[in-house]
C-alpha atoms as a PDB file:
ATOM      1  CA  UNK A   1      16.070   1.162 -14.202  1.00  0.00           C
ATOM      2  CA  UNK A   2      15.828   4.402 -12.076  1.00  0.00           C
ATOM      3  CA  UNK A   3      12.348   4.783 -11.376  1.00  0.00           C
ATOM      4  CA  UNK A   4      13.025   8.444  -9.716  1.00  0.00           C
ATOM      5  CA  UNK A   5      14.496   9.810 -12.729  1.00  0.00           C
ATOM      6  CA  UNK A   6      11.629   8.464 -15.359  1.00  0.00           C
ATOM      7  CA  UNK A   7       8.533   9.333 -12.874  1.00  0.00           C
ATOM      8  CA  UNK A   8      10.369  13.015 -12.983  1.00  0.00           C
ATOM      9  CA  UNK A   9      11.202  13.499 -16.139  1.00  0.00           C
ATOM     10  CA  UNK A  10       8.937  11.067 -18.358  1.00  0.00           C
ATOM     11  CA  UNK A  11       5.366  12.557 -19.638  1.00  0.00           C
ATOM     12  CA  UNK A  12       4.610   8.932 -20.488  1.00  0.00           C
ATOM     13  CA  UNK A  13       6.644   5.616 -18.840  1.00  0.00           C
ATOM     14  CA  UNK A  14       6.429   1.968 -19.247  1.00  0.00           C
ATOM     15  CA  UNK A  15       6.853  -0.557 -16.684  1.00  0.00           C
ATOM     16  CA  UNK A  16       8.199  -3.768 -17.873  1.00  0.00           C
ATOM     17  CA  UNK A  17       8.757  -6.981 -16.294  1.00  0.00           C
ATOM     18  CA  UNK A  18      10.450  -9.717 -18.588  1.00  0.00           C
ATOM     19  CA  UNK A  19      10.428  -8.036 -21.562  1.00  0.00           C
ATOM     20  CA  UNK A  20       6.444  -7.759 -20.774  1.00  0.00           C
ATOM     21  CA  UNK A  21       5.130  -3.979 -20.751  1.00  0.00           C
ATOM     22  CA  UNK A  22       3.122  -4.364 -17.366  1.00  0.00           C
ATOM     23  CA  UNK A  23       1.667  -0.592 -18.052  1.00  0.00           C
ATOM     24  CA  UNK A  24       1.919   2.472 -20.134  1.00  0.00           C
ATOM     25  CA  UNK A  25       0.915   5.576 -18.753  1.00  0.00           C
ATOM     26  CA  UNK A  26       1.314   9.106 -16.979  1.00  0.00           C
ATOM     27  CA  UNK A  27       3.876   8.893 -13.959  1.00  0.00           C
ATOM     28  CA  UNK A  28       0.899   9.811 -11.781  1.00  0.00           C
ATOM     29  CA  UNK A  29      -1.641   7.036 -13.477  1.00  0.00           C
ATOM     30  CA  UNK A  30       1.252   4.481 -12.660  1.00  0.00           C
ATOM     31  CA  UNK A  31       1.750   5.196  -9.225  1.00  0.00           C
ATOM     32  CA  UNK A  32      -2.088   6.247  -8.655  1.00  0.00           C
ATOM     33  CA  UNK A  33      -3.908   3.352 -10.258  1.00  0.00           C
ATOM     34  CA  UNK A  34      -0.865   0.683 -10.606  1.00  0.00           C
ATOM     35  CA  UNK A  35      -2.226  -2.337 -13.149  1.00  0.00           C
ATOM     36  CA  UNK A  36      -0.456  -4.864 -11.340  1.00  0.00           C
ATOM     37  CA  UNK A  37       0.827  -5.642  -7.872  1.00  0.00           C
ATOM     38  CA  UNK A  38       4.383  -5.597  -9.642  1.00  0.00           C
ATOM     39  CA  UNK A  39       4.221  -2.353 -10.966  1.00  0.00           C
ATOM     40  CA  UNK A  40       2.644  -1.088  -7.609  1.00  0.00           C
ATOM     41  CA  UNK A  41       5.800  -2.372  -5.785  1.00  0.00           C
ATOM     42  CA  UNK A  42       8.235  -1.074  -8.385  1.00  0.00           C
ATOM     43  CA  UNK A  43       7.201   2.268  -8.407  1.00  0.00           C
ATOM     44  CA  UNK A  44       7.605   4.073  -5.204  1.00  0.00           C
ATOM     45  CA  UNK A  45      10.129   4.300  -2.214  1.00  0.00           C
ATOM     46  CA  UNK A  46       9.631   2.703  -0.079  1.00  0.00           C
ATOM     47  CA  UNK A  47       7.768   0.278  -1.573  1.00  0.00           C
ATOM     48  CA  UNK A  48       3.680  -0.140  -1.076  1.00  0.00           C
ATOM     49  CA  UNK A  49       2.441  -2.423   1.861  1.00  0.00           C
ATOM     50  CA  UNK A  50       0.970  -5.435   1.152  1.00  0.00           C
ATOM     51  CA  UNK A  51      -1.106  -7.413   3.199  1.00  0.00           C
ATOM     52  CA  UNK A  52      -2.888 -10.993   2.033  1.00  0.00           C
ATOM     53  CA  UNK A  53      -6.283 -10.845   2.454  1.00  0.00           C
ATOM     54  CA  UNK A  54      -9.550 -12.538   2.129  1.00  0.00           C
ATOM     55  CA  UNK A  55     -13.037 -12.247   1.367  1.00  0.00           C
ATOM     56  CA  UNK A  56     -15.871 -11.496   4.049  1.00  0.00           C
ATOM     57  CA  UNK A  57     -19.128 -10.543   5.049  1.00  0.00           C
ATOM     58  CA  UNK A  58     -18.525  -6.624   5.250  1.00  0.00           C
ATOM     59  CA  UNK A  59     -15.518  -6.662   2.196  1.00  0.00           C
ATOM     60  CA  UNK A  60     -12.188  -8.120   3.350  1.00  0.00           C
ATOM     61  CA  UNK A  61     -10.254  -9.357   6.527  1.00  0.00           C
ATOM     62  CA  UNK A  62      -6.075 -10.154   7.079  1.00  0.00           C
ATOM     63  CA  UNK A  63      -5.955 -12.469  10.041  1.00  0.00           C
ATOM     64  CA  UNK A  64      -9.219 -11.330  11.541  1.00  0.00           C
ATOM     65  CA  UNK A  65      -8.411  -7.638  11.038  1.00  0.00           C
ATOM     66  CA  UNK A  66     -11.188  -5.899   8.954  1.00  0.00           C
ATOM     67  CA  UNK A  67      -9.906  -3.934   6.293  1.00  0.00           C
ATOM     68  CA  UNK A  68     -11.325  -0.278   5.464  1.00  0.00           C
ATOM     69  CA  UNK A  69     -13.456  -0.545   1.996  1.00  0.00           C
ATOM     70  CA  UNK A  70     -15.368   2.292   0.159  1.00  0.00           C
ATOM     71  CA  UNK A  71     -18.222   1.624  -1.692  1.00  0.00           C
ATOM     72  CA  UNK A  72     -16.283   1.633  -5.019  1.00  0.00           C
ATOM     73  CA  UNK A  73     -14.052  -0.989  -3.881  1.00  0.00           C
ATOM     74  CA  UNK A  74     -16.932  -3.123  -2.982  1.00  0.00           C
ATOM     75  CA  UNK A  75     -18.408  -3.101  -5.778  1.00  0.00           C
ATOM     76  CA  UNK A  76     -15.490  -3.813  -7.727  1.00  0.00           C
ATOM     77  CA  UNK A  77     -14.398  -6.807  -5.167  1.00  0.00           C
ATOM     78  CA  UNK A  78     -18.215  -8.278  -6.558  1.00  0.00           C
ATOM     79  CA  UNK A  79     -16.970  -8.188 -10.310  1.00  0.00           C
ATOM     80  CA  UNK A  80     -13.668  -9.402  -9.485  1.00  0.00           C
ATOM     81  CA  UNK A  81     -15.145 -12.370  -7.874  1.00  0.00           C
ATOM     82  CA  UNK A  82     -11.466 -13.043  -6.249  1.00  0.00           C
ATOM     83  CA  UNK A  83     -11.401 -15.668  -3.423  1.00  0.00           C
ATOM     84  CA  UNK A  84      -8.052 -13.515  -2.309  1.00  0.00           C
ATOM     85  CA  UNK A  85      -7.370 -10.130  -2.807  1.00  0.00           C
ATOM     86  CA  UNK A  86      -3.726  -8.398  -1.965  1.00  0.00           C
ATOM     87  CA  UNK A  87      -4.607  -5.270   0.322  1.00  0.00           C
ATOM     88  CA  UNK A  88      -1.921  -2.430  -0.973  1.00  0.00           C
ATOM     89  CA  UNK A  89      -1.192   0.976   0.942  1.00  0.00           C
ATOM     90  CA  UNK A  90       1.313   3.385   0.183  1.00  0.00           C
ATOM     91  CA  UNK A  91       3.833   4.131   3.421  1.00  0.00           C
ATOM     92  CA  UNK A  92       2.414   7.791   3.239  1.00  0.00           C
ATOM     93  CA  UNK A  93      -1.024   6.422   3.630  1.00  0.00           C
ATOM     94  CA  UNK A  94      -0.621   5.466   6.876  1.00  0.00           C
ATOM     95  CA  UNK A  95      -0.297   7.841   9.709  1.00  0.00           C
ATOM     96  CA  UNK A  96       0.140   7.338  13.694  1.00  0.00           C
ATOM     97  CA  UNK A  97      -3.429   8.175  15.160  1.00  0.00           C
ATOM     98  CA  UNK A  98      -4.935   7.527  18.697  1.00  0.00           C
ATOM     99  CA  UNK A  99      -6.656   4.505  17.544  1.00  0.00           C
ATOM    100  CA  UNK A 100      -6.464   2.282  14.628  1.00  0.00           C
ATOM    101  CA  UNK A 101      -4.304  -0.889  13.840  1.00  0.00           C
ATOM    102  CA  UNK A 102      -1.939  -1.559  17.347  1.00  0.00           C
ATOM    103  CA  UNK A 103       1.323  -2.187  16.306  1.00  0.00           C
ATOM    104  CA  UNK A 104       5.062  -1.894  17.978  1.00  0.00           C
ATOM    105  CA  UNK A 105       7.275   0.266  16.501  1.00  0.00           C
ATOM    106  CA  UNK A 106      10.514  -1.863  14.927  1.00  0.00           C
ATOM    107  CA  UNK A 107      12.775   0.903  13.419  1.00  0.00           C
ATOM    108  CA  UNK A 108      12.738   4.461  13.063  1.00  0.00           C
ATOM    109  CA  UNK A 109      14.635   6.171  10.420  1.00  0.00           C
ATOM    110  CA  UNK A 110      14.020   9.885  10.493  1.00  0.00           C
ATOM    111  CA  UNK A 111      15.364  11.773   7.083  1.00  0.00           C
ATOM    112  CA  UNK A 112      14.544  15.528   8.532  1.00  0.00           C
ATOM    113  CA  UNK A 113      11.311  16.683   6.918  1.00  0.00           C
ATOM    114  CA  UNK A 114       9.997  13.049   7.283  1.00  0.00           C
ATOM    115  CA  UNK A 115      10.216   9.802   9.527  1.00  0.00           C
ATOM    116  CA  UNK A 116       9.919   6.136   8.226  1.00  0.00           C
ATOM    117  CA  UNK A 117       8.374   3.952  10.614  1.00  0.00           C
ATOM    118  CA  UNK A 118       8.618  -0.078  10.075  1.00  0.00           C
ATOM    119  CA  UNK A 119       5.811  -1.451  12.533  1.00  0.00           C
ATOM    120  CA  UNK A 120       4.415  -4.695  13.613  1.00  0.00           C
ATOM    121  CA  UNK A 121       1.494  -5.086  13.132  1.00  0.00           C
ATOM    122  CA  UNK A 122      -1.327  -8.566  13.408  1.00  0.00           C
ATOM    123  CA  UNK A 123      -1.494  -8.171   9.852  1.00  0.00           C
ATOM    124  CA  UNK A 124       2.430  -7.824   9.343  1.00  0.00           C
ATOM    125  CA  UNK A 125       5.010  -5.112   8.980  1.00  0.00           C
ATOM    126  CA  UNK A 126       3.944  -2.033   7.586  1.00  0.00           C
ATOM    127  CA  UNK A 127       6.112   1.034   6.906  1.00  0.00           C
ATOM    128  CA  UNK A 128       4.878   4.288   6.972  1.00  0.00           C
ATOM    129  CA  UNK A 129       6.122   7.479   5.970  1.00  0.00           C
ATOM    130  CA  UNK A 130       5.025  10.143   8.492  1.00  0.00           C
ATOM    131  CA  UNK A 131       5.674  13.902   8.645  1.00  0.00           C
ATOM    132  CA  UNK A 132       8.867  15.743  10.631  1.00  0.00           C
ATOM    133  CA  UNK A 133       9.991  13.865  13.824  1.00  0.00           C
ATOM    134  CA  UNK A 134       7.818  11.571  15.669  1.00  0.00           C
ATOM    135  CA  UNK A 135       8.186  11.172  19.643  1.00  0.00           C
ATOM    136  CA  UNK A 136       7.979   7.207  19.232  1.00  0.00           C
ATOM    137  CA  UNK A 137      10.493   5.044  20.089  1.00  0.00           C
ATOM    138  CA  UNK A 138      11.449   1.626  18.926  1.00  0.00           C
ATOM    139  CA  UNK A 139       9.042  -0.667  20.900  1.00  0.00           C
ATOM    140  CA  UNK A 140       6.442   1.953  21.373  1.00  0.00           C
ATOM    141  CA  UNK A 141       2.968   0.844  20.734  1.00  0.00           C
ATOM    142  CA  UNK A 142       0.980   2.625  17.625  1.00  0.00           C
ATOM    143  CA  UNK A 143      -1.887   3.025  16.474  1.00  0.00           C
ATOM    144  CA  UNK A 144      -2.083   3.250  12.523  1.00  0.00           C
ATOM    145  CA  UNK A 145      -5.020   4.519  10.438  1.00  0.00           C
ATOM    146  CA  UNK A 146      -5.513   5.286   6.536  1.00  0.00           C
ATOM    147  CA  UNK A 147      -8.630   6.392   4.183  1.00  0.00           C
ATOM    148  CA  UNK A 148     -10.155   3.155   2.632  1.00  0.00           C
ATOM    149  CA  UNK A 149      -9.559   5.171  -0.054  1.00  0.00           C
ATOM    150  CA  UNK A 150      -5.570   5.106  -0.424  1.00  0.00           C
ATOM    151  CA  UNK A 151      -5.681   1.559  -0.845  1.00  0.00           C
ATOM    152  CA  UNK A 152      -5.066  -0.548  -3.420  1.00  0.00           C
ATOM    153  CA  UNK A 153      -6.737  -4.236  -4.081  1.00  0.00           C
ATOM    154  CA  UNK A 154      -4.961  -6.787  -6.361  1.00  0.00           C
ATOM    155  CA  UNK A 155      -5.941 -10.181  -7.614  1.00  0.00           C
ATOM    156  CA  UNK A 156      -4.006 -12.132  -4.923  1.00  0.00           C
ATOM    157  CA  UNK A 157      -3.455 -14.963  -7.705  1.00  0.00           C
ATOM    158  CA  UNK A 158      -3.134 -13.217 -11.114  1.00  0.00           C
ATOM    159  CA  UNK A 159      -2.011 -10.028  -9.470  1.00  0.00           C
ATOM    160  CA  UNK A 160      -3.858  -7.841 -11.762  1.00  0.00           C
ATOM    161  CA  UNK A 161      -5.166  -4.250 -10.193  1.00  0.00           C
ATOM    162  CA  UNK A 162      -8.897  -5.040  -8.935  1.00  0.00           C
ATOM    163  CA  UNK A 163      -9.734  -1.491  -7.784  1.00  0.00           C
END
């Protein structure tokens, strides 16, 4: 049940969920490439953003917000053929930039070498996990950005890993 402790020490850890292995695999390939949404918000503090999305013309969109897609992740959304897909990014994905997704800051909790950053966002809270101390304050306005690449897609209804 501590997740820190077998992602340290374990060469090779299971995530189960009822009794039901979810994955088997290298602490990095389970927090890397997570098989399912579960395991993806298991592993990992805090745990991975996720934001309900849908299909469109250019890949996906979360309440008219296009979401960032490589070409892999296209491709893969075309296999998949799912109507929904769960958008999933990692708090240290996302990082305050001068343009991006607007959002207002909601809490700050700074840990020294780090800052966690809960912000509102039109898609929904997101926390990320910036570096050293940030000048924001609660009810600033943000910008947030990430690398379509840092972001996980699920199966919105069988919540299996779709790229």
């Amino acid at each position: 049940h501590d997740q820190v402790e077998a992602m340290t020490l374990g060469d090779r850890i299971a995530v189960m969920r009822d009794g039901i292995v979810q994955q088997l695999g290298s602490p990095d390939d389970i927090y890397s490439r997570p098989a399912t949404r579960f395991v993806a918000e298991f592993i990992g503090s805090p745990a991975m953003n996720m934001v309900g999305s849908q299909r469109a013309a250019n890949g996906l969109s979360a309440k008219g917000v296009e979401l960032a897609l490589n070409d892999e992740q296209r491709r893969a959304l075309q296999v998949a053929n799912a109507a929904e897909v769960t958008y999933g990014l990692r708090p240290e994905s996302l990082a305050f930039a001068g343009d991006g997704l607007p959002g207002t800051v909601s809490m700050l909790e700074p840990t020294g070498p780090e800052t966690y950053a809960l912000v509102d966002t039109p898609v929904g809270m997101l926390t990320a996990r910036v570096p050293g101390k940030v000048h924001q304050h609660v009810g600033d306005t943000v910008f947030l950005r990430w690398s379509a690449s840092d972001a996980h897609l699920f199966d919105t209804q069988s919540e299996r890993r779709v790229a």
